[in-house]
N, C-alpha and C. Protein backbone atom coordinates (compact mmCIF):
# COMPACT_ATOMS: atom_id res chain seq x y z
N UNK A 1 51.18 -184.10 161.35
CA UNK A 1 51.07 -183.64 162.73
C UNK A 1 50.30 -182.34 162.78
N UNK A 2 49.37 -182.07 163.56
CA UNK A 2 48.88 -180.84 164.01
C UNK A 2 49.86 -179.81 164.77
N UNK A 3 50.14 -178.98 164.11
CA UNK A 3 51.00 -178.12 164.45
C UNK A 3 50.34 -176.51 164.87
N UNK A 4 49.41 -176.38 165.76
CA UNK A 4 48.68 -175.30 165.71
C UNK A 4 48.42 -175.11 167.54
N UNK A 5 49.12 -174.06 168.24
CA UNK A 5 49.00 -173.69 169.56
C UNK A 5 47.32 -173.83 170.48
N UNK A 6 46.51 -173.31 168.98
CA UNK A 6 45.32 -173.58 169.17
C UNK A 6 44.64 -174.92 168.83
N UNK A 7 45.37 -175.60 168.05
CA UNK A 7 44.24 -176.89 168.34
C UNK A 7 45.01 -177.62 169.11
N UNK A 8 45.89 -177.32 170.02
CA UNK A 8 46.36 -177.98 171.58
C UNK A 8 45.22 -177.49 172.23
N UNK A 9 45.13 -176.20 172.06
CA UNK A 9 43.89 -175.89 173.77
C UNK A 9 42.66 -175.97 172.85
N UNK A 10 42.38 -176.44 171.94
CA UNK A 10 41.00 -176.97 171.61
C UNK A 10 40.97 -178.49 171.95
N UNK A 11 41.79 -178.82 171.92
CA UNK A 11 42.01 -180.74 171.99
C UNK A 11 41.50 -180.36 173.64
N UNK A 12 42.54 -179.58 174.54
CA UNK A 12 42.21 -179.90 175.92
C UNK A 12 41.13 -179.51 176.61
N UNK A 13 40.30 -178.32 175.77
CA UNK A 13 39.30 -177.38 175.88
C UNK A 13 38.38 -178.04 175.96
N UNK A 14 37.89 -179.11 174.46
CA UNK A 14 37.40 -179.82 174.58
C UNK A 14 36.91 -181.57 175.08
N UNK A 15 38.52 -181.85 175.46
CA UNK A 15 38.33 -183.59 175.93
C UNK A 15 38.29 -183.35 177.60
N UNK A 16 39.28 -181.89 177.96
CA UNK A 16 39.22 -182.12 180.18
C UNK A 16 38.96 -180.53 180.47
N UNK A 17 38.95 -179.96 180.25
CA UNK A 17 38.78 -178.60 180.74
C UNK A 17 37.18 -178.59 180.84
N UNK A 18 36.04 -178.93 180.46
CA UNK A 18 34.49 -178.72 180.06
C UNK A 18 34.25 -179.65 181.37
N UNK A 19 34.92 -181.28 181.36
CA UNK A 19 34.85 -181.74 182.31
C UNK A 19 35.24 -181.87 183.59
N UNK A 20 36.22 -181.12 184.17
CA UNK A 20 37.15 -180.63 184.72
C UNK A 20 37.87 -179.21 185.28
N UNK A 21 36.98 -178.70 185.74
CA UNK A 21 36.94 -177.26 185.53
C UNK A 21 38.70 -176.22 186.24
N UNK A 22 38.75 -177.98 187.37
CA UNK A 22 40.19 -177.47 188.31
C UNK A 22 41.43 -177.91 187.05
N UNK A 23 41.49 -178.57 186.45
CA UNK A 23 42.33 -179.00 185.70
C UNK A 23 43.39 -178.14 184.50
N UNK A 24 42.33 -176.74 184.09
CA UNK A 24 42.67 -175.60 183.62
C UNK A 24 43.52 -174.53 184.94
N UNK A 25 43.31 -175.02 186.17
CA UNK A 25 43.73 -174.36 187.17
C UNK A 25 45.27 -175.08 187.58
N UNK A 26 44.94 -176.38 187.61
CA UNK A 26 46.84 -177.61 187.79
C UNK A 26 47.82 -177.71 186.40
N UNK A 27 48.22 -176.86 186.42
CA UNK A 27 48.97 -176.84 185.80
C UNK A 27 50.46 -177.56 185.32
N UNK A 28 50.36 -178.51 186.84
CA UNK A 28 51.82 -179.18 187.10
C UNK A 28 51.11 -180.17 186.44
N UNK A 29 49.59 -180.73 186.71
CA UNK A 29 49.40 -181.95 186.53
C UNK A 29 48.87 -182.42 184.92
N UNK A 30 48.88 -180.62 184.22
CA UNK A 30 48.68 -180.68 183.17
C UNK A 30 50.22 -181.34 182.58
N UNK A 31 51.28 -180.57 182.30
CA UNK A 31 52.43 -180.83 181.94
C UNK A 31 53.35 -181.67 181.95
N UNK A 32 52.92 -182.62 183.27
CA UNK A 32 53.73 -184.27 183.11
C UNK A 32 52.31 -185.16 183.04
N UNK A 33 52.98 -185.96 183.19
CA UNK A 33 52.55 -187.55 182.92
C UNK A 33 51.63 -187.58 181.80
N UNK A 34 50.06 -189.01 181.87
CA UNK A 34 50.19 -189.07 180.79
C UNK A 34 48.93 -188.35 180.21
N UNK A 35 48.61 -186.89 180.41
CA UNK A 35 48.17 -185.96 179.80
C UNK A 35 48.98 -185.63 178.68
N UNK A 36 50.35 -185.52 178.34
CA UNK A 36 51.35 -184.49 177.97
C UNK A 36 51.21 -186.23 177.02
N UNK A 37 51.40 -187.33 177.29
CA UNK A 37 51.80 -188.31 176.31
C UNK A 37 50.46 -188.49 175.76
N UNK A 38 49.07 -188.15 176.26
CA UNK A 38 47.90 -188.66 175.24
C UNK A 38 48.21 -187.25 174.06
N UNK A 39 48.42 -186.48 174.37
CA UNK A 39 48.66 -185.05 173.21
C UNK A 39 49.58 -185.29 172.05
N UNK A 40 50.79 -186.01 172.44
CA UNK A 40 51.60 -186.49 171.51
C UNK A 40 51.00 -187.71 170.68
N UNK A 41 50.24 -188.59 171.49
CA UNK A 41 49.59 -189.51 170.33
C UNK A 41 48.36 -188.96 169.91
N UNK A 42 47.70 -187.88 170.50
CA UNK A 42 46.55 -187.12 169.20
C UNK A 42 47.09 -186.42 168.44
N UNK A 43 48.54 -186.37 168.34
CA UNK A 43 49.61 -185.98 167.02
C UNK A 43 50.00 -184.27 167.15
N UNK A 44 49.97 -184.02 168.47
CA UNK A 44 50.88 -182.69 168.78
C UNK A 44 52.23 -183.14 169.35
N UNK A 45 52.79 -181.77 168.90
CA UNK A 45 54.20 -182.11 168.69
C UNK A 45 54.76 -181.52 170.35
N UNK A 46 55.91 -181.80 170.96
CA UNK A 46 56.09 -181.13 172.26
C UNK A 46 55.90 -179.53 172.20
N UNK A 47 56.38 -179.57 170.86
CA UNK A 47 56.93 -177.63 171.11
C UNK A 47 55.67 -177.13 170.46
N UNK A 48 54.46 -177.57 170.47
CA UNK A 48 53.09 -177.03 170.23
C UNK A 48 52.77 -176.97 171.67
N UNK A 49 52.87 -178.62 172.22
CA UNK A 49 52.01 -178.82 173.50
C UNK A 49 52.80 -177.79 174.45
N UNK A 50 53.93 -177.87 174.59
CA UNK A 50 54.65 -176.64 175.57
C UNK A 50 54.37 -175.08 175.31
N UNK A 51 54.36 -174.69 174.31
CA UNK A 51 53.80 -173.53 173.80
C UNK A 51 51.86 -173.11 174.34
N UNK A 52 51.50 -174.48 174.02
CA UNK A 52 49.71 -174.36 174.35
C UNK A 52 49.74 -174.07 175.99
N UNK A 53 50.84 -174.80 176.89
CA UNK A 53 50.80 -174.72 178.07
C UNK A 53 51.14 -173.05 179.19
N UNK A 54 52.45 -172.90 178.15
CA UNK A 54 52.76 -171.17 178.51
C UNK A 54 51.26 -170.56 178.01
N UNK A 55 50.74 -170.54 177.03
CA UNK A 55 49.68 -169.61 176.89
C UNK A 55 48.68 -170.23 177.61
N UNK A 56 48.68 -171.07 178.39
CA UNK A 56 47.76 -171.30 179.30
C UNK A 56 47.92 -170.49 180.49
N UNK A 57 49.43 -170.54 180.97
CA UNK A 57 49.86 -169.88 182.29
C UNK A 57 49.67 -168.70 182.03
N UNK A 58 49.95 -167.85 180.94
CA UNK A 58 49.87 -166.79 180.78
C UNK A 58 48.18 -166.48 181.04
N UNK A 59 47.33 -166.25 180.53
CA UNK A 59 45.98 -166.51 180.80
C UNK A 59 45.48 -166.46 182.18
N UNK A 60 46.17 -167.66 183.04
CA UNK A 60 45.79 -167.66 185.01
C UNK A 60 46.85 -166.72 185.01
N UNK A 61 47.78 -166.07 184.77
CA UNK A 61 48.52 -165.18 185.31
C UNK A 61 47.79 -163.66 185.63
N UNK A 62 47.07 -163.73 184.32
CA UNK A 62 46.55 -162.29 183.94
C UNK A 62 45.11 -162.12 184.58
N UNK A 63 44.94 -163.46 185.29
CA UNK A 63 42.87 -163.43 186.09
C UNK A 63 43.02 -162.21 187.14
N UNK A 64 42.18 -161.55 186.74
CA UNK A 64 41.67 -160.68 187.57
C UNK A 64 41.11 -161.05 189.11
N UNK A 65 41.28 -160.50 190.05
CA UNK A 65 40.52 -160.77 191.33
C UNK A 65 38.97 -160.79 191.11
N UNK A 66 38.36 -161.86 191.35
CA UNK A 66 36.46 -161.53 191.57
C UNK A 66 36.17 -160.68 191.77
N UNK A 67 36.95 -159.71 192.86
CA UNK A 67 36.27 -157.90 193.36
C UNK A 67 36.65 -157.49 192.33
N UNK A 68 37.60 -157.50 191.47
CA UNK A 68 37.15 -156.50 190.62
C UNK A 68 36.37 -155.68 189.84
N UNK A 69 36.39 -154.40 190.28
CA UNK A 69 34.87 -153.74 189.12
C UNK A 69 34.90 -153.83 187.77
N UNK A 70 33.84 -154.31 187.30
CA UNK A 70 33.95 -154.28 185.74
C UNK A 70 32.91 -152.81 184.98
N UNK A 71 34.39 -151.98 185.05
CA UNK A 71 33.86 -150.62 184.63
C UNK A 71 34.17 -150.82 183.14
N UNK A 72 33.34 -149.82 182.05
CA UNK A 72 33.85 -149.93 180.58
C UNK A 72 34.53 -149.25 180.67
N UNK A 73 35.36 -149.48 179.27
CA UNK A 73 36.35 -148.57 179.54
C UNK A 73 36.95 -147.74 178.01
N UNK A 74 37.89 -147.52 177.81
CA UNK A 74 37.94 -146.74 176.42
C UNK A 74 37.43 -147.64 175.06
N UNK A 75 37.40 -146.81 174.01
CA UNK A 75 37.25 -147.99 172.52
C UNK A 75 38.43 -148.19 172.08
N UNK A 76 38.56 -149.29 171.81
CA UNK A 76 39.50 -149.65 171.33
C UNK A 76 39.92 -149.65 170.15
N UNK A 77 41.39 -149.07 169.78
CA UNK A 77 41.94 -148.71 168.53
C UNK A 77 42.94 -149.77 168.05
N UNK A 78 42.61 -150.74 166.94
CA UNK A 78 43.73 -151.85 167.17
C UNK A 78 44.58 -151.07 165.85
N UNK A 79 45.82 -151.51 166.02
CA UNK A 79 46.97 -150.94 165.45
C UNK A 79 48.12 -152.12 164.73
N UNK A 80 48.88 -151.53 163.92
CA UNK A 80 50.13 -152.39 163.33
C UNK A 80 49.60 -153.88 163.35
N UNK A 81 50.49 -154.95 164.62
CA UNK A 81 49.95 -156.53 164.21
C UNK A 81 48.76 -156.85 164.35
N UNK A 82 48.20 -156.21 165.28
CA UNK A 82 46.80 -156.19 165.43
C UNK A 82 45.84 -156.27 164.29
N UNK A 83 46.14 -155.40 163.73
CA UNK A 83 45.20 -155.35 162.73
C UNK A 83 45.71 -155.91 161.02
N UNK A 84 46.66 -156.67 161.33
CA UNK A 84 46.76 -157.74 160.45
C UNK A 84 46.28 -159.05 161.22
N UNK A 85 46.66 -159.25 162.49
CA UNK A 85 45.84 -160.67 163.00
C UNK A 85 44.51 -160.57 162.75
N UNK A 86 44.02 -159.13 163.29
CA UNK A 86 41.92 -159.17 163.54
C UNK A 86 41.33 -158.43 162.25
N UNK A 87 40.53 -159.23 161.49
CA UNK A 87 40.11 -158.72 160.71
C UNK A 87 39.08 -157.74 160.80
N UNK A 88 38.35 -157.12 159.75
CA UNK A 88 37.25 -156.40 160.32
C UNK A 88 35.99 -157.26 161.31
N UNK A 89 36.02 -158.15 160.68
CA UNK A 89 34.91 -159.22 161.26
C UNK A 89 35.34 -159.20 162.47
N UNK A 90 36.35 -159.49 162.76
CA UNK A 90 36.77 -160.04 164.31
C UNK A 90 36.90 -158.76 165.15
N UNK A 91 37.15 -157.77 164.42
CA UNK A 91 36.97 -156.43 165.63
C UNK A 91 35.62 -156.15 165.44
N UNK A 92 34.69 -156.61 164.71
CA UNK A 92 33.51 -155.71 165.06
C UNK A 92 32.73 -156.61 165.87
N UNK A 93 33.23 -157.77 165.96
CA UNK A 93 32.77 -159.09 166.97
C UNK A 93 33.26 -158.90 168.49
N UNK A 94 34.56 -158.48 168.73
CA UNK A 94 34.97 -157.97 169.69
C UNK A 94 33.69 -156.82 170.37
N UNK A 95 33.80 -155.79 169.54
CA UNK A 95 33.09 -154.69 170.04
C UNK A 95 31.67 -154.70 169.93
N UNK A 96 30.91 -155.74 169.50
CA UNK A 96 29.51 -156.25 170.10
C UNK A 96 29.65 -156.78 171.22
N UNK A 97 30.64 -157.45 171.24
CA UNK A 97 30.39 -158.45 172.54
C UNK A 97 30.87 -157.58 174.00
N UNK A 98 31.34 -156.44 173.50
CA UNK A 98 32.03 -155.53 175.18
C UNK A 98 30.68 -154.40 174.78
N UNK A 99 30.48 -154.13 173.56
CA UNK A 99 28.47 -153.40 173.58
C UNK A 99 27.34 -153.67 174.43
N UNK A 100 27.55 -155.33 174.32
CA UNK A 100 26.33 -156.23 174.95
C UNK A 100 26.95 -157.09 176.18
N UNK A 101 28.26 -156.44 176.48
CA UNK A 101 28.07 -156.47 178.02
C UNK A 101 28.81 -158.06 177.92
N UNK A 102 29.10 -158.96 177.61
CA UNK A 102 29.60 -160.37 177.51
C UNK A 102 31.05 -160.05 177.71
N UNK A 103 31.62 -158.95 177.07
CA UNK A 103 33.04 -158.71 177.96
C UNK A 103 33.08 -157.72 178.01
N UNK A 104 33.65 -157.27 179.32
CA UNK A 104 34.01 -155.89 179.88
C UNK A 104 35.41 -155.54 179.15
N UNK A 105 35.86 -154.21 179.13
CA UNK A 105 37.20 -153.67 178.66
C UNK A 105 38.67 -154.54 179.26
N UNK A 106 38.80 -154.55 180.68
CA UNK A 106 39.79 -155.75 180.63
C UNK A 106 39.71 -157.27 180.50
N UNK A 107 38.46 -157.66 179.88
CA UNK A 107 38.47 -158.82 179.19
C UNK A 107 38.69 -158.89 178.10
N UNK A 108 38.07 -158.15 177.20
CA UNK A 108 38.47 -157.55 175.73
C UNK A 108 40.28 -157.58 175.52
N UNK A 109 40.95 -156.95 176.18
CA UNK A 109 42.30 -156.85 176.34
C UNK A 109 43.19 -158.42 176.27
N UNK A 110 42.45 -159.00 177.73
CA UNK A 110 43.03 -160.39 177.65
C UNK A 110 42.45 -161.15 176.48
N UNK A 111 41.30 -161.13 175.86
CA UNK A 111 41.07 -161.70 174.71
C UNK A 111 42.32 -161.44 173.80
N UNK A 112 42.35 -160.33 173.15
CA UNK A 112 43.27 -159.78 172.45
C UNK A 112 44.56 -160.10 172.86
N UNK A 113 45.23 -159.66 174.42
CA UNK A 113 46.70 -160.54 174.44
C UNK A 113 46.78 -162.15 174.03
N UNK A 114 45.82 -162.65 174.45
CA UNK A 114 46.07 -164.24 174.06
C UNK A 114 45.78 -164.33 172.84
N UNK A 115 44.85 -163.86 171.76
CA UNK A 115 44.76 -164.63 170.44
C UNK A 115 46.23 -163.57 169.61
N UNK A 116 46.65 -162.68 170.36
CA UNK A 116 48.22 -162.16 169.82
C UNK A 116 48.89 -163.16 170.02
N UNK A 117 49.18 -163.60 171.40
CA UNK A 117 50.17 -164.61 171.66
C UNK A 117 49.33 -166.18 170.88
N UNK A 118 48.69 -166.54 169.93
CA UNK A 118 48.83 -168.00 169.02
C UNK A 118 49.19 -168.03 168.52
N UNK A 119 50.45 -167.15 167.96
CA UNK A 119 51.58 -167.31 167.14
C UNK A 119 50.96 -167.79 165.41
N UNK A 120 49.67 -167.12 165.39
CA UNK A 120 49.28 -167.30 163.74
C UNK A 120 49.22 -165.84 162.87
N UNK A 121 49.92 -166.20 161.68
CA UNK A 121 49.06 -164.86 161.46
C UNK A 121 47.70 -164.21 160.79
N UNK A 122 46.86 -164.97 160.93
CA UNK A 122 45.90 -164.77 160.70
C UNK A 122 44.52 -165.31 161.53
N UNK A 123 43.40 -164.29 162.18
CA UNK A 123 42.88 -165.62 163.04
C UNK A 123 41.39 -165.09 162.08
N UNK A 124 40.19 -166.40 161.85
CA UNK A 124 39.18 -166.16 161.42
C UNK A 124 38.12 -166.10 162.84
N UNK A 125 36.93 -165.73 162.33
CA UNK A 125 35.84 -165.56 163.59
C UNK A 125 35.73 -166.91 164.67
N UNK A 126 35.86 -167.94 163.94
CA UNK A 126 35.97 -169.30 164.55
C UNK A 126 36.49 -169.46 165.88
N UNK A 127 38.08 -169.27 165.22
CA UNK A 127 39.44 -169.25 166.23
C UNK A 127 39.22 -167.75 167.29
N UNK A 128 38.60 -167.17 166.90
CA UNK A 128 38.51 -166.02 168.09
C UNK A 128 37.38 -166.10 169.14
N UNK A 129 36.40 -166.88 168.77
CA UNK A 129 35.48 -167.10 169.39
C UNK A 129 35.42 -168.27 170.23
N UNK A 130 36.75 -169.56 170.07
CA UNK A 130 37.31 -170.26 170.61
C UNK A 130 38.32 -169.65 171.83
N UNK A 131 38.96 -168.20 171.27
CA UNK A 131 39.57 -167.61 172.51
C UNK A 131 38.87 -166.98 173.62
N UNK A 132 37.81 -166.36 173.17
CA UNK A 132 36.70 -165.62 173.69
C UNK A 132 36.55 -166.98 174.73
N UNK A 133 36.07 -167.90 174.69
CA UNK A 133 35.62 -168.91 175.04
C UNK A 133 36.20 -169.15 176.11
N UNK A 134 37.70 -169.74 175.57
CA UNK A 134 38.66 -170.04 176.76
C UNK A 134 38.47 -168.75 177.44
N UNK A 135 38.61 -167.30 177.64
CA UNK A 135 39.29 -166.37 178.35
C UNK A 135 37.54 -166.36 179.46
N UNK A 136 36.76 -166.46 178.83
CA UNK A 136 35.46 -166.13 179.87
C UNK A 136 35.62 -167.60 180.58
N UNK A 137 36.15 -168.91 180.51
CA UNK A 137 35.83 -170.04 181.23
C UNK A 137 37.01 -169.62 182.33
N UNK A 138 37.72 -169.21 182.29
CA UNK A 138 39.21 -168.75 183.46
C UNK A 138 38.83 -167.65 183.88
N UNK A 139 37.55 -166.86 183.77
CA UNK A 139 37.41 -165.49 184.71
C UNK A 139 36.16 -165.86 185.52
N UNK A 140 36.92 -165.71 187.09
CA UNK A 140 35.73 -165.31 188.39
C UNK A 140 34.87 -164.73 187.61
N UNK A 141 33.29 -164.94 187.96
CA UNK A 141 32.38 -164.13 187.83
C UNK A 141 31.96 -163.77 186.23
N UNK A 142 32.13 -164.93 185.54
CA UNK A 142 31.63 -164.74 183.94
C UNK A 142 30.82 -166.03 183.34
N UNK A 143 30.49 -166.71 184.11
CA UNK A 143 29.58 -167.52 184.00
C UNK A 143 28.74 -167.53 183.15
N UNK A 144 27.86 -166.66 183.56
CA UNK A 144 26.57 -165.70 182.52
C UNK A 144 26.99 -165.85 181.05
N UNK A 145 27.96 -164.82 180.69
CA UNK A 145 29.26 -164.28 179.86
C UNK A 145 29.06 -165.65 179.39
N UNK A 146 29.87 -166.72 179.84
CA UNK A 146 30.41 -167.61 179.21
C UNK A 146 29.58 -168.83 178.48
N UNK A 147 28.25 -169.16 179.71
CA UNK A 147 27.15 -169.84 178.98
C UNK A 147 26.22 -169.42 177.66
N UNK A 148 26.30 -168.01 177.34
CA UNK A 148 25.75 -167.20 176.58
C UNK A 148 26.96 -167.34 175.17
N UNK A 149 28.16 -167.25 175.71
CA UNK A 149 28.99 -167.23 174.45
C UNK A 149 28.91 -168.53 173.91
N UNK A 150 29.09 -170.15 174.64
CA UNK A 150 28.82 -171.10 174.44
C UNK A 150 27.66 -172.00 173.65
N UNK A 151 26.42 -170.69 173.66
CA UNK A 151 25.58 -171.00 173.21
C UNK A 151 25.07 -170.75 171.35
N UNK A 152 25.98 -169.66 171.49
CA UNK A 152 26.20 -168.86 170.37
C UNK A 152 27.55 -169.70 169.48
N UNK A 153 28.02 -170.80 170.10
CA UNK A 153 29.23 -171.02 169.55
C UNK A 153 28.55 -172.45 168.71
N UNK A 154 27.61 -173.25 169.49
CA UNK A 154 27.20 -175.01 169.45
C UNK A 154 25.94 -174.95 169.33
N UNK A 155 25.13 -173.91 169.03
CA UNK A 155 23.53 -174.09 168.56
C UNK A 155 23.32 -173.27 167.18
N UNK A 156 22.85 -174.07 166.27
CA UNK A 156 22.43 -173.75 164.70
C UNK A 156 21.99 -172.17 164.28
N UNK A 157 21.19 -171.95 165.45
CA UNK A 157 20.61 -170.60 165.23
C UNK A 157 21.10 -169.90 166.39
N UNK A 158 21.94 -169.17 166.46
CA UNK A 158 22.51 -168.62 167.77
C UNK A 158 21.56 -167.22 167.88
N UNK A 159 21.37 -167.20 169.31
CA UNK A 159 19.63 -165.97 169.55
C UNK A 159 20.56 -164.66 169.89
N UNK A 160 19.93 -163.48 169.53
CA UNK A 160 20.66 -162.45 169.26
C UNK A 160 20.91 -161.77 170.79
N UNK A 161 21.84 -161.30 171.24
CA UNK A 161 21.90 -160.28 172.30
C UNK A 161 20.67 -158.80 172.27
N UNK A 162 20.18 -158.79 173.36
CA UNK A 162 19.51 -157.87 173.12
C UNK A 162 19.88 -156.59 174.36
């Protein structure tokens, strides 16, 4: 069985959320019927798929309003679990990507609360760039952000930020 919070929201990331953009938004209609039973026969277990679903809610909980200004904001100092989850790689990936403008300081944050909350302890560049992913497809006004990260994620030669 796949037992991993994240390859629940990669399974859904990738088979209805890409196609489906409201579907990351229904949340009721995520959690019953037979969404919740195709997950169990792609071999997640309930208490993955229920777990993938809270860190879903959590995520629309934390969306910012569209007006919001996206001012920068301090650098960030990661500390204690933090910096056993993010390796150097993954914080210096973080802090290109809020450098070059792809996430602002309270996106950076929600990045960071959610790949805290996958309950692993360890995440590689992969799995963070899969969160990155999810957190810019659930924010008003990151489009840009998000086609740019997407591109960098599924093309051979990913083109540099300039």
């Amino acid at each position: 069985m796949k037992e991993s919070i994240l390859d629940v929201l990669l399974y859904l990331f990738e088979h209805y959320f890409t196609e489906d953009a409201d579907l990351v938004r229904d949340h009721d209609s995520l959690r019953s019927g037979p969404l919740f039973d195709e997950l169990g026969k792609a071999g997640f277990s309930p208490a993955e798929i229920n777990k993938a679903f809270e860190w879903l809610d959590a995520l629309a909980q934390q969306r910012p309003s569209a007006s919001a200004p996206r001012a920068d904001g301090p650098t960030r100092i990661y500390f204690g679990p933090e910096l056993d989850r993010f390796d150097v790689e993954c914080r210096g990936f973080l802090l290109f990507l809020e450098q070059h403008g792809v996430l602002d300081a309270g996106q950076r944050e929600l990045v960071v609360d959610r790949a805290m909350a996958l309950d692993q302890d360890e995440l590689d560049l992969d799995d963070l760039k899969w969160v990155v992913l999810m957190v810019l497809f659930n924010q008003p006004g990151s489009e840009a952000a998000y086609a740019w990260m997407e591109t960098q994620m599924f093309e051979d030669e990913p083109e540099p930020v300039h």
